[in-house]
Protein backbone atom coordinates (compact mmCIF):
# COMPACT_ATOMS: atom_id res chain seq x y z
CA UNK A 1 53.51 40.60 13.28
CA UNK A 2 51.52 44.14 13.51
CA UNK A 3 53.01 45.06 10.28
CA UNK A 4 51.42 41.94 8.62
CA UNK A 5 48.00 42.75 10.30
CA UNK A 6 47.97 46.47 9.36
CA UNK A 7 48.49 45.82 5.98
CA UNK A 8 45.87 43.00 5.57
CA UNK A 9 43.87 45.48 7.06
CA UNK A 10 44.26 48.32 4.61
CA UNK A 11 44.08 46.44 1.30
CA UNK A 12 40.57 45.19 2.37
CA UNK A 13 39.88 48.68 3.08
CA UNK A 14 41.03 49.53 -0.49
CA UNK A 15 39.35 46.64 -1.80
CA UNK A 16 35.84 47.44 0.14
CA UNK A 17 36.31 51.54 -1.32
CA UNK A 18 36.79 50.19 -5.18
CA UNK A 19 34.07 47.90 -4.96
CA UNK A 20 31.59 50.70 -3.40
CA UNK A 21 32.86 53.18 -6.13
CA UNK A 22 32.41 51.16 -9.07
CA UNK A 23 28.90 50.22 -8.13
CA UNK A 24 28.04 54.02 -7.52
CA UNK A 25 29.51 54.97 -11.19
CA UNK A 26 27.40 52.15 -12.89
CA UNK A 27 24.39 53.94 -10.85
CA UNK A 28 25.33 56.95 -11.95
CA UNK A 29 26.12 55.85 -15.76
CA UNK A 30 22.33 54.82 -16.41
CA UNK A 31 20.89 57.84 -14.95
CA UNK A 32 23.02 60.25 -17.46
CA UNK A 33 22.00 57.65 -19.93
CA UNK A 34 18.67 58.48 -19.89
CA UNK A 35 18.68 62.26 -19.31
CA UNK A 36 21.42 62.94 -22.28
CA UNK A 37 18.26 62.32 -24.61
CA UNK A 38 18.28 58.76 -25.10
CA UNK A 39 15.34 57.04 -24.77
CA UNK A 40 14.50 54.96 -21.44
CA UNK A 41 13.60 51.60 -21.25
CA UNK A 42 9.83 50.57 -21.76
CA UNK A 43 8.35 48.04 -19.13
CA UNK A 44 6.95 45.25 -21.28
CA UNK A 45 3.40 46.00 -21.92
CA UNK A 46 0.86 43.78 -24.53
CA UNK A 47 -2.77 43.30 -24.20
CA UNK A 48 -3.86 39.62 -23.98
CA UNK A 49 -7.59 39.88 -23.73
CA UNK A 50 -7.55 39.04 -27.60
CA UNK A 51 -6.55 35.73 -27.23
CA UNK A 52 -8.65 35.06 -23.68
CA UNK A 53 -10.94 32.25 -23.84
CA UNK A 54 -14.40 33.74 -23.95
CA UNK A 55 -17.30 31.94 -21.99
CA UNK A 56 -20.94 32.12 -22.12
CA UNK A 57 -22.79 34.87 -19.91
CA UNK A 58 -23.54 32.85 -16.51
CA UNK A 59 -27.80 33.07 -16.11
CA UNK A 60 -28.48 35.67 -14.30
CA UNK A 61 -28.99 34.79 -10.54
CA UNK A 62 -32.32 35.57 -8.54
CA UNK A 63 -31.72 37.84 -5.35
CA UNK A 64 -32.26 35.59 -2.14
CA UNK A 65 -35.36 36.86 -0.19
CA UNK A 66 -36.80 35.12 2.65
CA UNK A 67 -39.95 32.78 2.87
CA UNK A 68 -41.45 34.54 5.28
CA UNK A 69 -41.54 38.00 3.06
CA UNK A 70 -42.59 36.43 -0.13
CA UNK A 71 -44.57 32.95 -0.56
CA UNK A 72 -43.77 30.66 -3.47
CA UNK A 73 -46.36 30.41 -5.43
CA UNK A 74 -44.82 27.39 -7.80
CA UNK A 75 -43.18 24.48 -5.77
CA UNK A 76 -39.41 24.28 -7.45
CA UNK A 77 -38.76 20.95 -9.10
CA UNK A 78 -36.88 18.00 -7.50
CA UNK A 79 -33.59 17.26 -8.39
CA UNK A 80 -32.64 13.74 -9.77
CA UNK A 81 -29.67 12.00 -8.99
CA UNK A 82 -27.68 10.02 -11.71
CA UNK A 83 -28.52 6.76 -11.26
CA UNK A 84 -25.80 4.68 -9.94
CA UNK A 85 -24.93 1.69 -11.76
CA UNK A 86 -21.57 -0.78 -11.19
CA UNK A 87 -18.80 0.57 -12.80
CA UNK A 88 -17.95 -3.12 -15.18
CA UNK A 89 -14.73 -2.30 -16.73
CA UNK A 90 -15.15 -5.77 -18.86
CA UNK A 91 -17.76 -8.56 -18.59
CA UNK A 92 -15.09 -11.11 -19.72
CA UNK A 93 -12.99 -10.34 -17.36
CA UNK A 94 -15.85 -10.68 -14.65
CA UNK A 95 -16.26 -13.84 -16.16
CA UNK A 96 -12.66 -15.27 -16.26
CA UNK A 97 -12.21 -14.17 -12.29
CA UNK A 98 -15.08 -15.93 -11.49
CA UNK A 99 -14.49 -19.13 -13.45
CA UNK A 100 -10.67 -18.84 -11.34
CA UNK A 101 -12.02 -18.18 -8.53
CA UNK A 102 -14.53 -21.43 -8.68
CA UNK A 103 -11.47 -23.30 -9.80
CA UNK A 104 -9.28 -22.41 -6.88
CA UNK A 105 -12.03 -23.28 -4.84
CA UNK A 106 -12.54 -27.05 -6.17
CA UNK A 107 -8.64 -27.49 -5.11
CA UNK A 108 -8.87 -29.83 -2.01
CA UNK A 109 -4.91 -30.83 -1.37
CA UNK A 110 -1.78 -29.31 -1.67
CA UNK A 111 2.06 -29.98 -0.64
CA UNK A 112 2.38 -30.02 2.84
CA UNK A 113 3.89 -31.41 5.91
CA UNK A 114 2.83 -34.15 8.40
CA UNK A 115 4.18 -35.25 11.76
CA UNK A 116 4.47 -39.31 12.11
CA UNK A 117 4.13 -39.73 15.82
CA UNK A 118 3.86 -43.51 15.59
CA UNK A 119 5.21 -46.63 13.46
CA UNK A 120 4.11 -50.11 14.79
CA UNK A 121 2.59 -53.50 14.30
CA UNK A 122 0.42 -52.98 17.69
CA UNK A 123 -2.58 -51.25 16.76
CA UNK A 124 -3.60 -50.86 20.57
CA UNK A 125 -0.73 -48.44 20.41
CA UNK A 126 -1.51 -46.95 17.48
CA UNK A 127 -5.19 -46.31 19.19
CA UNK A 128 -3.90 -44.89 22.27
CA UNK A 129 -1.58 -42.42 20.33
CA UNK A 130 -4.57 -41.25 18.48
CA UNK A 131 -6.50 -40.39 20.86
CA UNK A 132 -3.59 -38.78 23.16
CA UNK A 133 -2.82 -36.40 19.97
CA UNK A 134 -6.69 -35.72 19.62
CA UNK A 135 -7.24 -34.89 23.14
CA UNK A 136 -3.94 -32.94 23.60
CA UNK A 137 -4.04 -30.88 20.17
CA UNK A 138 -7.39 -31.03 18.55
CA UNK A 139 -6.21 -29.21 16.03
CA UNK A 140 -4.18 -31.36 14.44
CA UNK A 141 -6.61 -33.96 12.55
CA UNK A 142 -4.80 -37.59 13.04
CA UNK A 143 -4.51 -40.29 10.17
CA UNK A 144 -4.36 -43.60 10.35
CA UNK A 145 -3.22 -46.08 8.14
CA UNK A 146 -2.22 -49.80 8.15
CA UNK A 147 0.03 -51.22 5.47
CA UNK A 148 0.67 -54.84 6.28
CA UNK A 149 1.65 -55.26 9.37
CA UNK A 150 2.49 -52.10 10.65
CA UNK A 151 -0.01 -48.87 11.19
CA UNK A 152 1.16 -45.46 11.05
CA UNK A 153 -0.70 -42.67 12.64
CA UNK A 154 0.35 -39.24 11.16
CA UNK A 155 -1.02 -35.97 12.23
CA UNK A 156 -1.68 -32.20 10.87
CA UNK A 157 -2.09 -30.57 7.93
CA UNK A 158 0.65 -27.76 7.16
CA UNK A 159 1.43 -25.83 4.35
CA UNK A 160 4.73 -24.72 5.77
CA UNK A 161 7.50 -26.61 7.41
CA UNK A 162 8.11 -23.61 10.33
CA UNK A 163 4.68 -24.43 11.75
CA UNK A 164 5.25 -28.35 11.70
CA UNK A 165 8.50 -28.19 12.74
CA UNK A 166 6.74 -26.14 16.17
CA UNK A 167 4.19 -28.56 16.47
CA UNK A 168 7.28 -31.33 16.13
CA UNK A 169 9.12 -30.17 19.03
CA UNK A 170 5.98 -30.41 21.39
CA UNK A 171 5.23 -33.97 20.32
CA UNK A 172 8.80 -35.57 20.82
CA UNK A 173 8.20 -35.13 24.46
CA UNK A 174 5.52 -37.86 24.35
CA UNK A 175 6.88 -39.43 21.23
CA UNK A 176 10.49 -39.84 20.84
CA UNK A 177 10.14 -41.22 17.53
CA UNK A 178 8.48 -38.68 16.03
CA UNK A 179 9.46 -37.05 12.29
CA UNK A 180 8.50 -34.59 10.30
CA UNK A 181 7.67 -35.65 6.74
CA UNK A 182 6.29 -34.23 3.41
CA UNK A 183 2.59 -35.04 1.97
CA UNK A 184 -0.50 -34.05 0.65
CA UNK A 185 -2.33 -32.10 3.12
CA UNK A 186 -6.12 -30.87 3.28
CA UNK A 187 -5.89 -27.09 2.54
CA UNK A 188 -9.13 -26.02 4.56
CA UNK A 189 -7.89 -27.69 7.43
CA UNK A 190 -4.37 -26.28 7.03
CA UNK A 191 -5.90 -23.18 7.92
CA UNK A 192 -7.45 -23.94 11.06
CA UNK A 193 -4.12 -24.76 12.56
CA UNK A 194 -2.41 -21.78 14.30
């Protein structure tokens, strides 16, 4: 086992000698290079300032002095600002956002959701389920309609189902009958519902 160790040992001792001598003789090589009469290597040398962009002389600069040494005779003119005016990138397109905009705002009902709390032909009912649902949650606006002979008293307006569907749990405790169904819904009050 020593034998295998000494061994490993000397041919990286060899290899770290041959390594250190062959960089020394390409040292060595360029230095007798250049002295045998051979001309060294120039560093790279051009001028650029030929093909420099050239500016204009700056104006010459006044030396600071102080107020209190030397009194202006001549008051020094204001400055003006740009004036500042909107940056239109289009007057059409102004135009078309605004007529959108007016449009979108001229749209009163959307899909939606509604919660029918009560189906009847007893519109004392009907009447005391309104005004449970408007004390209770005045948030949610009720409806009431009568279709020969029964009323129905829907309320809330909500554009998404995961809001009525919150609302639906809380109002099966008082009515078991409640349901959840789709309709046209008033989108400004949609929004007041949180």
């Amino acid at each position: 086992m020593k034998k295998h160790s000494s061994i490993f040992w000397i041919v990286n001792l060899l290899l770290a000698v041959g390594f250190l001598a062959g960089l020394t003789s390409c040292a060595s090589s360029k230095k007798t290079t250049a002295s045998k009469g051979t001309p060294a290597v120039k560093p790279y040398e051009e001028d650029l300032s030929v093909v420099r962009p050239k500016y204009g002389t700056p104006p010459p600069t006044r030396p600071a002095t102080a107020p209190a040494t030397r009194p202006s005779t001549a008051p020094e003119p204001k400055r003006q600002l740009p004036s500042v005016q909107p940056l239109h990138i289009n007057r059409r397109l102004d135009a078309l956002l605004d007529t959108i905009a007016r449009q979108n705002r001229a749209i009163r009902y959307a899909p939606g959701y509604r919660i029918q709390v009560y189906v009847g032909d007893a519109r004392q009912k009907a009447d005391q389920a309104k005004v449970y649902t408007y004390q209770n949650h005045p948030e949610l606006n009720p409806y009431l309609s009568y279709r020969q002979p029964t009323y129905r008293l829907k309320v809330g307006d909500f554009m998404r189902r995961m809001d009525a569907e919150r609302y639906l749990e809380i109002l099966k405790q008082q009515f078991s009958s409640a349901i959840l169904l789709p309709d046209r819904v008033d989108i400004r009050k949609s929004l007041s519902i949180k």
